[in-house]
Every structure is written in C-alpha cells, then in structure tokens.
Protein backbone atom coordinates (compact mmCIF):
# COMPACT_ATOMS: atom_id res chain seq x y z
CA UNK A 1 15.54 47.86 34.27
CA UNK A 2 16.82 44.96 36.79
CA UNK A 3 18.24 42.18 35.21
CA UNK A 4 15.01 40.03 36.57
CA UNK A 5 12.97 42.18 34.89
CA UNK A 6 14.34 42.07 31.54
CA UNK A 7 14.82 38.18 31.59
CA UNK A 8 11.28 38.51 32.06
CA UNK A 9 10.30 40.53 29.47
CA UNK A 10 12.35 38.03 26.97
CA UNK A 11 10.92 35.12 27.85
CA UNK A 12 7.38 37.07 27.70
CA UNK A 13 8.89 38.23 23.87
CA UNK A 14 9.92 34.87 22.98
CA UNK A 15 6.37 33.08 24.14
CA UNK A 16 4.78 36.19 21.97
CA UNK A 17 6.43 35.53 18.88
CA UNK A 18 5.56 31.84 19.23
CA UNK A 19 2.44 32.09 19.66
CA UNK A 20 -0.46 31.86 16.90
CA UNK A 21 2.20 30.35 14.77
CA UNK A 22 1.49 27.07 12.13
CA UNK A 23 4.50 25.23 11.20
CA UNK A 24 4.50 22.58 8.19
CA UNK A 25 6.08 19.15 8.14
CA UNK A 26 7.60 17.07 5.37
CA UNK A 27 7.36 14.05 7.25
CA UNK A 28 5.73 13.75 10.92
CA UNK A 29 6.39 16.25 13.24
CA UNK A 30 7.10 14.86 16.66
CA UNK A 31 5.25 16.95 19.51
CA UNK A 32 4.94 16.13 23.33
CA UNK A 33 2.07 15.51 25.63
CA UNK A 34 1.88 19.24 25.68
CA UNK A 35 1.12 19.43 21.96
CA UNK A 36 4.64 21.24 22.14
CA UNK A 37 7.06 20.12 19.19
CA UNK A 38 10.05 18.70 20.72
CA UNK A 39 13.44 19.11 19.43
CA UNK A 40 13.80 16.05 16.92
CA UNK A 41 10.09 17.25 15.84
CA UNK A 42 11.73 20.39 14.70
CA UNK A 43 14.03 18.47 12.03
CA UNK A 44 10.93 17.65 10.28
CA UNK A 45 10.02 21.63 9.84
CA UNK A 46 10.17 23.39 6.36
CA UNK A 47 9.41 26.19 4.55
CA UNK A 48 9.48 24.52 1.09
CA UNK A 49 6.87 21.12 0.59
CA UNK A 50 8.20 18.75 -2.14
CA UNK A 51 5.55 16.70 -4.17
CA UNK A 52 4.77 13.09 -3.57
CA UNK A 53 6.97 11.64 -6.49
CA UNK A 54 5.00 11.23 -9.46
CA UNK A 55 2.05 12.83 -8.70
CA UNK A 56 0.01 16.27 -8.42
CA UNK A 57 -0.16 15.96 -4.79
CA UNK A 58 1.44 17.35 -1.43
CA UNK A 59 1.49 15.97 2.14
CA UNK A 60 1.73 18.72 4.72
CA UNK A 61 1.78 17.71 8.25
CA UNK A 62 0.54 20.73 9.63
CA UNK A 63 1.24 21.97 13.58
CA UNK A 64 -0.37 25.07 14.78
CA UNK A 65 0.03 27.12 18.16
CA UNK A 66 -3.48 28.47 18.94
CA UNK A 67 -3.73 31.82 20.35
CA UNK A 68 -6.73 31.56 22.70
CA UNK A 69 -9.01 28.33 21.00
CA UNK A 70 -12.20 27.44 22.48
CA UNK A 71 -14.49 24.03 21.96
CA UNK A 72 -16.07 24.12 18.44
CA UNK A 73 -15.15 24.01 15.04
CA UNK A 74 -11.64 24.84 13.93
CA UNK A 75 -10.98 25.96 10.27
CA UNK A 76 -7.31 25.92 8.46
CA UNK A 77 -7.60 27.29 5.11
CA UNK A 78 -5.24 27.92 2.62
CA UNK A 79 -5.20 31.19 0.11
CA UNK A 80 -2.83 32.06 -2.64
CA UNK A 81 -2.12 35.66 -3.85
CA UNK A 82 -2.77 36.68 -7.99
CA UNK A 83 -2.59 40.02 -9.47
CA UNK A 84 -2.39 41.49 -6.21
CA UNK A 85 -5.79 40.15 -4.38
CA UNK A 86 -6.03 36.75 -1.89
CA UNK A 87 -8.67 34.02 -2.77
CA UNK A 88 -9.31 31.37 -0.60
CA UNK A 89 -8.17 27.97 -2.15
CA UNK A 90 -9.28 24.93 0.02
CA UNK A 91 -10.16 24.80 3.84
CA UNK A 92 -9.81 21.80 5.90
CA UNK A 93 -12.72 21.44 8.64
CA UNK A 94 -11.47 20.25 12.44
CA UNK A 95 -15.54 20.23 13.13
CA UNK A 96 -14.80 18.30 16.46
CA UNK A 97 -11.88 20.18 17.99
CA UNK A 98 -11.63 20.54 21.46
CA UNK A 99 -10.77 23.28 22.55
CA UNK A 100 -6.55 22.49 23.22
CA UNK A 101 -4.09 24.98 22.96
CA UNK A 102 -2.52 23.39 20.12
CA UNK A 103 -3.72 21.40 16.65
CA UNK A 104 -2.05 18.74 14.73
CA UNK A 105 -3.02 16.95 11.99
CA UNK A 106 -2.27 15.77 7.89
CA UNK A 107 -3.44 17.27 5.04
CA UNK A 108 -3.10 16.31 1.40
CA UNK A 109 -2.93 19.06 -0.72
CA UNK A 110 -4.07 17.74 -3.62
CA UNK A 111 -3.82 20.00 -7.32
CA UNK A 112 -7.31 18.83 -8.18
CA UNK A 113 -8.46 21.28 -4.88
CA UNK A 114 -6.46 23.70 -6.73
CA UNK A 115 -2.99 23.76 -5.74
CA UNK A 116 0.00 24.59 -7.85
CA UNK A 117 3.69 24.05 -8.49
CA UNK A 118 6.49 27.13 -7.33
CA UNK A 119 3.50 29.35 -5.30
CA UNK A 120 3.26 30.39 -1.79
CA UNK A 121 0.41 29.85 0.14
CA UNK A 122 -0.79 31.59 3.08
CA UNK A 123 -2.29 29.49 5.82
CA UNK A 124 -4.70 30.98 8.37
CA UNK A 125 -5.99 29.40 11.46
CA UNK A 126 -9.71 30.54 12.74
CA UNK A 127 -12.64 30.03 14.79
CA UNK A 128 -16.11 32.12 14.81
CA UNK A 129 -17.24 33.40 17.71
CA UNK A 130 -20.43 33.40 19.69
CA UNK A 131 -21.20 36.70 17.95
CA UNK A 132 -20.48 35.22 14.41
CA UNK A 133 -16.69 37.39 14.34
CA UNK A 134 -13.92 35.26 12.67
CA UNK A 135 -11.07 35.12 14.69
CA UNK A 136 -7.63 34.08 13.66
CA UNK A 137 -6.05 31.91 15.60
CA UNK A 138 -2.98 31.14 14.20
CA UNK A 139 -1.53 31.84 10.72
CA UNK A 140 1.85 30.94 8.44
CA UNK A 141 2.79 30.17 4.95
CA UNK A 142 3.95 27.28 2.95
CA UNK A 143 5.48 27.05 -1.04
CA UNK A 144 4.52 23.75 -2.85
CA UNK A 145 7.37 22.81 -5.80
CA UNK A 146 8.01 20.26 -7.72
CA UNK A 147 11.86 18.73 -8.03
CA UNK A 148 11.02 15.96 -10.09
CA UNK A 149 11.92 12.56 -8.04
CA UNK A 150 11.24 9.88 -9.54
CA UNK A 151 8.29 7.43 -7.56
CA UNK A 152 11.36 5.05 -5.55
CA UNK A 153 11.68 1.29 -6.93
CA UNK A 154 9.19 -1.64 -5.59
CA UNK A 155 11.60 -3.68 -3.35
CA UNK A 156 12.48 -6.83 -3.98
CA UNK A 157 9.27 -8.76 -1.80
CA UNK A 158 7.02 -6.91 -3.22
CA UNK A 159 8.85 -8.01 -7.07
CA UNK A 160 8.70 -11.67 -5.63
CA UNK A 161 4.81 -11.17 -4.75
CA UNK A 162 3.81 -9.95 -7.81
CA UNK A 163 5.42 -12.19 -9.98
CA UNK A 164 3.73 -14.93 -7.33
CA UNK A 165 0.33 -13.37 -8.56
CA UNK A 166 1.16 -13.16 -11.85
CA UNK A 167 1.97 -16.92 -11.91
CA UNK A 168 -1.19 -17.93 -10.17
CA UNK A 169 -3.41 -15.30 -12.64
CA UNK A 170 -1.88 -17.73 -15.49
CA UNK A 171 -2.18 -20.83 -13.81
CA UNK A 172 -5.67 -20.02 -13.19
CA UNK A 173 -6.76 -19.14 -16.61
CA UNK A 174 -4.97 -22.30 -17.96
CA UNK A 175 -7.31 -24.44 -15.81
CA UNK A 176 -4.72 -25.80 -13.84
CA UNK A 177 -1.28 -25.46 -12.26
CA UNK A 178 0.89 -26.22 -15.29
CA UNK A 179 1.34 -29.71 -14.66
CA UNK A 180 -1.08 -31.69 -17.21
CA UNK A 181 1.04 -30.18 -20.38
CA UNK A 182 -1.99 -29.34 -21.89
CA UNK A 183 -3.58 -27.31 -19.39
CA UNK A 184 -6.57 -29.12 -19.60
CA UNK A 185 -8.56 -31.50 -16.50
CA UNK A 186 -9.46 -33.92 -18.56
CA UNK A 187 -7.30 -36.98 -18.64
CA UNK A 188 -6.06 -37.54 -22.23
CA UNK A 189 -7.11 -41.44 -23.41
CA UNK A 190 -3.47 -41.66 -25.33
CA UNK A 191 -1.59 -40.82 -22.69
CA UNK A 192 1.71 -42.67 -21.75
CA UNK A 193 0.75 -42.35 -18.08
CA UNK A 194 -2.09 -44.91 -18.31
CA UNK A 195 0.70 -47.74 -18.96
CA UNK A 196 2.14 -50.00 -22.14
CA UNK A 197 -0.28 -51.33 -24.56
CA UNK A 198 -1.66 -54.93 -23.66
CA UNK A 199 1.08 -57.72 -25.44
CA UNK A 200 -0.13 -59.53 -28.68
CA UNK A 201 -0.46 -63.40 -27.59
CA UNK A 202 1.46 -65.67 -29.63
CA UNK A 203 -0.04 -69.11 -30.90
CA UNK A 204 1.67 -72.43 -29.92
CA UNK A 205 3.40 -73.25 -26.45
CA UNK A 206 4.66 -70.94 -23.54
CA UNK A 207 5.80 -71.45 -20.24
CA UNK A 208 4.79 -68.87 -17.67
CA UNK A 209 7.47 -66.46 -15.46
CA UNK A 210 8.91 -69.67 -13.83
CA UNK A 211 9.35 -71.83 -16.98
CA UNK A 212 8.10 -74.91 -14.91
CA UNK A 213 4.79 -75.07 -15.61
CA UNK A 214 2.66 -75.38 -18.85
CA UNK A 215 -0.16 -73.97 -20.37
CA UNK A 216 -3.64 -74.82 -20.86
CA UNK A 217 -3.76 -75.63 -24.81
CA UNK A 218 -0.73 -78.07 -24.00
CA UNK A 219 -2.47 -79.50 -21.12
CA UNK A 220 -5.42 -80.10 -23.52
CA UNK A 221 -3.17 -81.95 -26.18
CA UNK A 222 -1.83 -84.04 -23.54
CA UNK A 223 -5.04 -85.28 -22.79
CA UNK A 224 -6.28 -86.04 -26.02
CA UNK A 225 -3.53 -88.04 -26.96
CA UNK A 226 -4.24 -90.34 -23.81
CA UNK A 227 -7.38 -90.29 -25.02
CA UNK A 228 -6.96 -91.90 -28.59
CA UNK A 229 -4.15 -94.02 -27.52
CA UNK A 230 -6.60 -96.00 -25.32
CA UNK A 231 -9.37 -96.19 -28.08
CA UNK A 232 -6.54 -97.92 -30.72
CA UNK A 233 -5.88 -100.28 -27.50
C-alpha cells in the first residue's frame, strides 16, 4: 500500500466514524456555516447532562451528523433500557427539516416526559422512507444526573427591582404614595397644614401693624364726643 493510498483510506476511516454521529451540549454548541462544529463548539460537548438547578428538568443542545437525510420529517427520540428490553421515552418532531446534512437544535428534557436521574439514554436519529422503512440516520447516547446545585442568587438589579415593586404594590394598596400619613386622599379638616386658628379679637383700642393709625370703634368715639360737646355749646 503507497503511502497516498493509505492517507486515503484514513481520512475515508476518520469521515466514517464521524458520520451518523449525535453529540450533546451543556451549553450551545458552536457549529459553522457547514453545520460542522468548530473547535470552541467542541468545549461545549459531554457525555454526562447536569440538571437545571432546582428543578426536574435537562437542557440538551443536541448536534447530529446525518448519514444520507432527505426533505421531510426528521425524528430524534430518546429510549432508556430496563430489565433488559428498550422502550421509547419521548421523541422530538423536526416536521419541517430540510433535507441538510446536519441538524441542530434544543431540547428540554423534562422528567414529567419521563426522564430520570443517574440513567443512560440512547438517542436515535431517523427518517421513513418513501416505502414506509425507518431509517436511522444518526444515533448516540446521553446520562442525565443530578449534582445538586443550588438555583444561583438573583443579582443585585434584579433585588433593587423587586423591592421597587414591592414598594409600589404597598403604596398602591395604601391609596397613595406614603406621603398623607394616613394613607388616605381625603384631606383631614384638623390638619396643621391648613394654617393657625383665626386670633380671638380683643375689646377696647388697637393700633394696626404700623401703630400710626387707629381703629374704627375709636374713630367712632371721637366723633361722638364732638358731637355732644357742640350740643352743651
């Protein structure tokens, strides 16, 4: 065998054992135009899927290598192995594929469609053919566990918005903004705010803010007395 001829049949091997294979993500897996995942894409690869903290759920970003696809419907379905037989567990539909040589997409595996903690599920790739034959397109495996983080802290804008809207939820079942003391609309009659009470007159003589002027009950004695001294006359 030349040396041509066996780089050859590598590459050919590698391609081969690439082929048809589906390859899970923790987080997004980056792929090129080609639908090819490039080599930061890879980072995000893994055999083991952890939980979404806190809940009964798993995201799988899911890449798959198509042997041989063709326009139509595209089914990736998921079975799990017990006492020795394979049932199918949940299948996602890709009704509109078209037909590339490649699929990508994310799926939430949730535990009400049946998935579990610490198992391994096989994940097959197929299309039906003209003549109603399942074909398998592509095919791997993924295990779903459960480590236990804990659901990460709200940061601190989202602590300063929800104390805002707990503040304005009080505010607005007190009828106002906090302002009138007793959280009441309605002006209250006894109120300092409306000003001092009104000052008690005094009998007998006053001067006014100047103290150069008189008032009108002296003005009125003033008179009189002219008035009887010209009488006597």
């Amino acid at each position: 065998m030349t040396l041509s001829s066996a780089f050859a049949l590598a590459a050919l091997s590698s391609a081969a054992a690439y082929a048809g294979e589906v390859k899970v993500g923790a987080t997004p897996i980056e792929i090129d135009d080609a639908g090819k995942i490039t080599a930061k894409g890879k980072s995000a690869v893994v055999d083991t899927l952890d939980e979404v903290p806190g809940e009964d759920r798993w995201i799988a970003y899911v890449h798959a290598k198509l042997d041989n696809p063709a326009p139509g419907p595209l089914y990736i379905e998921f079975f799990q192995e017990l006492d020795g037989n394979k049932s199918s567990v949940w299948r996602h539909d890709e009704n509109d594929f078209a037909g590339d040589k490649w699929f990508y997409g994310e799926l939430e595996l949730d535990g009400r469609k049946g998935f579990n903690k610490n198992r391994t599920y096989d994940i097959k790739v197929t299309q039906v053919n003209a003549k109603g034959k399942e074909l398998t397109l592509a095919s791997g495996k993924i295990k779903l566990i459960k480590s236990g983080k804990k659901p990460e802290a709200p940061k601190e804008e989202e602590k300063e918005d929800e104390a805002a809207a707990e503040q304005d939820a009080h505010d607005s079942l007190g009828g106002g903004d906090g302002n009138e003391g007793d959280g009441s609309s309605t002006p209250n009659p006894d109120s300092a705010s409306e000003g001092p009470p009104p000052v008690e007159k005094k009998k007998g003589c006053s001067v006014d803010a100047d103290g150069n002027a008189w008032n009108g009950a002296m003005v009125l004695l003033a008179l009189g007395a002219g008035f009887i001294l010209r009488r006597r006359r």
